[in-house]
C-alpha atoms as a PDB file:
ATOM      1  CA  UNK A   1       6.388 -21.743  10.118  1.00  0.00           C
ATOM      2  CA  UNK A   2       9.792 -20.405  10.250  1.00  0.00           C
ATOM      3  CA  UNK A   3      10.009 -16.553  11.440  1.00  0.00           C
ATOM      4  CA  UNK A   4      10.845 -13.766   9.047  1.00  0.00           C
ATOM      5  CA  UNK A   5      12.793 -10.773   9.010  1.00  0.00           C
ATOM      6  CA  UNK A   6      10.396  -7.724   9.157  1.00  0.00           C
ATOM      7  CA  UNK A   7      13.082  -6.160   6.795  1.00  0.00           C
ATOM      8  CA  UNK A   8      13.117  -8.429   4.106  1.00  0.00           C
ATOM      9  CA  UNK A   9       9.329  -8.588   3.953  1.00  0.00           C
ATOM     10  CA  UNK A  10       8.293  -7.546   0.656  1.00  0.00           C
ATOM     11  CA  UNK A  11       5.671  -4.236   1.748  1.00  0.00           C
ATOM     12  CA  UNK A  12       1.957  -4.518   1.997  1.00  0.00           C
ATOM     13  CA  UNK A  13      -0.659  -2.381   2.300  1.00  0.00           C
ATOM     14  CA  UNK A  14      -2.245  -3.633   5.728  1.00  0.00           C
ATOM     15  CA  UNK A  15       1.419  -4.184   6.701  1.00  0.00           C
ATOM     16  CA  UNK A  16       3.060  -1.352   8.676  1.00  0.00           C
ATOM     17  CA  UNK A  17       6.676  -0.708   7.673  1.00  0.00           C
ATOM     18  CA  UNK A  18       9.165  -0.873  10.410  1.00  0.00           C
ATOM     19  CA  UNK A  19      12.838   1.075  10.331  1.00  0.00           C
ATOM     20  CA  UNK A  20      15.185  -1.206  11.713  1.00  0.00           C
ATOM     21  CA  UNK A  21      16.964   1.794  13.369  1.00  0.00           C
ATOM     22  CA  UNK A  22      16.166   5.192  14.946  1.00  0.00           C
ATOM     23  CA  UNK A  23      12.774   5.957  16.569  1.00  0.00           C
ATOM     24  CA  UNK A  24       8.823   5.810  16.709  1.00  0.00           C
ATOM     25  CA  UNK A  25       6.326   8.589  17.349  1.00  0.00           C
ATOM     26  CA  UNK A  26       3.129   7.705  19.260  1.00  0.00           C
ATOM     27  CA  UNK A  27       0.624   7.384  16.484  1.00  0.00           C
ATOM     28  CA  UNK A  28       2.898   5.114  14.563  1.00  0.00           C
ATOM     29  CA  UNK A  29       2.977   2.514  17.664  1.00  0.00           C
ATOM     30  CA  UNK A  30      -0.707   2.643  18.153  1.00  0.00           C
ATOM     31  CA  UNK A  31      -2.086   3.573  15.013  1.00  0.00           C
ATOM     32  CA  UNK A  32      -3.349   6.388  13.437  1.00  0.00           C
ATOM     33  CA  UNK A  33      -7.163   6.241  11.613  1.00  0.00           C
ATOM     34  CA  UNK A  34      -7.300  10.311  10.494  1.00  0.00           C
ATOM     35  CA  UNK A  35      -4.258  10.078   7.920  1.00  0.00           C
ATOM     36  CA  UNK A  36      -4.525   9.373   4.453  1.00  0.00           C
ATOM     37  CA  UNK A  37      -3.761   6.412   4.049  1.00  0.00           C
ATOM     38  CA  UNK A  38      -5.155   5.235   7.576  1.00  0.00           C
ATOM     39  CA  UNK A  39      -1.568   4.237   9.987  1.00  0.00           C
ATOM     40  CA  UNK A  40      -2.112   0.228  10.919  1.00  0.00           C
ATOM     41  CA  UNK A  41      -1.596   0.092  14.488  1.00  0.00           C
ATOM     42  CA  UNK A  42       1.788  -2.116  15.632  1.00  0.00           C
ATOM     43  CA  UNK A  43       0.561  -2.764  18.870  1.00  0.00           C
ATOM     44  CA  UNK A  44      -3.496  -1.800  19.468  1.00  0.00           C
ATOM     45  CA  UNK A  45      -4.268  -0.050  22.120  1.00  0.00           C
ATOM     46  CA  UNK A  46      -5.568   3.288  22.961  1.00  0.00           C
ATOM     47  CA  UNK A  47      -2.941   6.580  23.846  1.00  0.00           C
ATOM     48  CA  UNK A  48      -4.316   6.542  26.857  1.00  0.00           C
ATOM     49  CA  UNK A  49      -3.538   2.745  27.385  1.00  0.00           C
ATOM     50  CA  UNK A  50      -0.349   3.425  26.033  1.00  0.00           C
ATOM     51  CA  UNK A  51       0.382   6.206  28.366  1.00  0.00           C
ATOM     52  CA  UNK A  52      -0.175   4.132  31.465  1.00  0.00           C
ATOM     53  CA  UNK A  53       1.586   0.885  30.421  1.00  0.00           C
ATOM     54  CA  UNK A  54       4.512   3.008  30.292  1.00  0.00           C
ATOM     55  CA  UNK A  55       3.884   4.524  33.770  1.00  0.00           C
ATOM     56  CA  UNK A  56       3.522   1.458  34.645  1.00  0.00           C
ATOM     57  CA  UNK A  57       7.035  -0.406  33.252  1.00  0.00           C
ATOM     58  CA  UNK A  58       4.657  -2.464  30.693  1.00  0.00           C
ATOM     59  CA  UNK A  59       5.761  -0.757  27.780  1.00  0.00           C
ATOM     60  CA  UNK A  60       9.360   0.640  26.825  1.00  0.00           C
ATOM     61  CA  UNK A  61       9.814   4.572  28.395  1.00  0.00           C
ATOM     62  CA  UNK A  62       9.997   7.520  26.241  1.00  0.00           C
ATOM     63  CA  UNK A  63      12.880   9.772  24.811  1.00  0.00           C
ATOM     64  CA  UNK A  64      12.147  12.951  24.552  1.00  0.00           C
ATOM     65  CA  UNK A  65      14.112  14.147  21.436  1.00  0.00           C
ATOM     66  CA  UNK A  66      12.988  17.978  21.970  1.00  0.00           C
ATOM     67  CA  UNK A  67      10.902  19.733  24.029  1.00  0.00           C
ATOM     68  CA  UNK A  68       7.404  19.073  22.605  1.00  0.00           C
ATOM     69  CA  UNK A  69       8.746  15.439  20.640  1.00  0.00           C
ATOM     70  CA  UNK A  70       8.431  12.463  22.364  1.00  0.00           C
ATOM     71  CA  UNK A  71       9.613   8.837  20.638  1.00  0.00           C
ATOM     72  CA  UNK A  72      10.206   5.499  21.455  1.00  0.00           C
ATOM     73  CA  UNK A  73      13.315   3.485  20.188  1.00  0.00           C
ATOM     74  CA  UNK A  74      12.603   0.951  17.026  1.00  0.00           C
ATOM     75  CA  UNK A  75      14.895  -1.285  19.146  1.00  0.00           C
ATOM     76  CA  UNK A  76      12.601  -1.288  22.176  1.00  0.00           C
ATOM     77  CA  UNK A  77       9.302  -1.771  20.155  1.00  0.00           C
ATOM     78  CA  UNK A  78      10.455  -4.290  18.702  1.00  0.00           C
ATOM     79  CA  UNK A  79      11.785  -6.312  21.559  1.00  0.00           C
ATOM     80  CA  UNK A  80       8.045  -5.141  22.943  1.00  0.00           C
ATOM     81  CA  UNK A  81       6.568  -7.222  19.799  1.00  0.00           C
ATOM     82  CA  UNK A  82       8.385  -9.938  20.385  1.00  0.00           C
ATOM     83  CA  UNK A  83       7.206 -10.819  23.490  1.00  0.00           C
ATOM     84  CA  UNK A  84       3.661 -10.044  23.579  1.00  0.00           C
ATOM     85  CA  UNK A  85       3.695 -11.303  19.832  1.00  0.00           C
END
């Protein structure tokens, strides 16, 4: 099966949409079930699991943009995806 551009995927509704630039918020990484429509998780795990994976070094560290916003980089989550994926 030859591998596909996230980008040029046409969108779906179990499909998260990825920006190919810029950054991620928490509950778009792991998922978010209280919004309307529910956010699919891009990688499942808990915050909590999430938190210490990136104490850890298993997952990418966080930039804080501001002084109560933290984000990840698109480019690091998806260089996450690709390995564990």
């Amino acid at each position: 099966m030859k591998s596909q551009n996230l980008a040029a995927m046409p969108p779906q509704s179990n499909t998260p949409q990825i920006p190919q630039t810029g950054f991620l918020r928490l509950k778009q990484i792991i998922g978010d079930k209280k919004t309307t429509p529910p956010t699919p998780p891009l990688i499942p795990v808990s915050a909590s699991s999430w938190w210490a994976g990136v104490k850890s070094g298993k997952y990418p560290q966080a930039v804080k943009l501001g002084e109560r916003t933290t984000a990840w980089r698109v480019t690091d989550i998806m260089a996450l995806i690709a390995e564990i994926g």
